[in-house]
Protein backbone atom coordinates (compact mmCIF):
# COMPACT_ATOMS: atom_id res chain seq x y z
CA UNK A 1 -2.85 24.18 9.54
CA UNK A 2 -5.70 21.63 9.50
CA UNK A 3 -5.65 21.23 6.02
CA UNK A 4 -2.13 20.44 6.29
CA UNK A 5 -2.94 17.63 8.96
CA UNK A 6 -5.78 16.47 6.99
CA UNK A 7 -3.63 15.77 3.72
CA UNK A 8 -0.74 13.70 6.08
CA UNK A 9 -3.46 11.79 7.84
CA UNK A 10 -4.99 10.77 4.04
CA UNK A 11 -1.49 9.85 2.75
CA UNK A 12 -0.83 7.87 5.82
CA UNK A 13 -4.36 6.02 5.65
CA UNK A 14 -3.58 5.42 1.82
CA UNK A 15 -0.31 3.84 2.47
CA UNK A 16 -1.77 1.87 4.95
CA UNK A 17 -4.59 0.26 2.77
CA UNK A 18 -2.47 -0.26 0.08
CA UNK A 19 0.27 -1.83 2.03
CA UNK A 20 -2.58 -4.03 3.96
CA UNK A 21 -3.75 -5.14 0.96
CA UNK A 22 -0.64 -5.81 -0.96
CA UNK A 23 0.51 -8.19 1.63
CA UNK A 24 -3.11 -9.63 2.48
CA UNK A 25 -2.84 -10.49 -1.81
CA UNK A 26 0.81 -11.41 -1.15
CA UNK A 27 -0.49 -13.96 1.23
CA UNK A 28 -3.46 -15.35 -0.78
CA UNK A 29 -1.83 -15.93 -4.10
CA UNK A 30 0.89 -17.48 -1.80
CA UNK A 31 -1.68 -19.94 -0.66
CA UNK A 32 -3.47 -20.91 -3.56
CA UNK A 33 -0.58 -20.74 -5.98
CA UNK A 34 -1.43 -18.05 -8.11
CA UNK A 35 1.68 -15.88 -9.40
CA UNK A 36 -0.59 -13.19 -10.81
CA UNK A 37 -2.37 -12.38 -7.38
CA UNK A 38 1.02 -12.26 -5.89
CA UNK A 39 2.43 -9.96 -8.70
CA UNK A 40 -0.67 -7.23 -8.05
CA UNK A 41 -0.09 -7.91 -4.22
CA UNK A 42 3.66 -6.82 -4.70
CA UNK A 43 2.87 -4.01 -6.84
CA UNK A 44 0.30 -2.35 -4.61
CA UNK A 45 2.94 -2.82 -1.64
CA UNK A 46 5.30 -0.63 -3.97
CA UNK A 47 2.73 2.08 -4.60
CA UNK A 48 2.51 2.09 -0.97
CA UNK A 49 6.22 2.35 -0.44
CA UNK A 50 5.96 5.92 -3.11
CA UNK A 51 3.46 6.75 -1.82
CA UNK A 52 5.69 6.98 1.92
CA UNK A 53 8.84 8.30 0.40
CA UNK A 54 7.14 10.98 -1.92
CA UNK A 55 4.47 12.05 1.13
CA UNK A 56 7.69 12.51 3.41
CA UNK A 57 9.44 15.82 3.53
């Protein structure tokens, strides 16, 4: 049962860096006017969004 625990807590932590960090890119190629920074921003922000729906029973 821990292991169980352990795996959800790792999923959750994983879609929570990646969706920190797609928006924190989001935001910064926003800024400075880069489209390619906000392209990988938006693409890590939908691994994090598979990431939820596939972890989820």
């Amino acid at each position: 049962m821990a292991d169980f625990w352990g795996s959800d807590r790792r999923a959750r932590r994983i879609t929570h860096v990646l969706a920190v960090a797609g928006v924190c890119l989001i935001a910064l190629g926003g800024a400075v006017g880069s489209l390619w920074v906000i392209g990988v921003g938006v693409w890590l922000f939908i691994a994090a969004v598979l990431v939820d729906l596939i972890r989820r029973p």
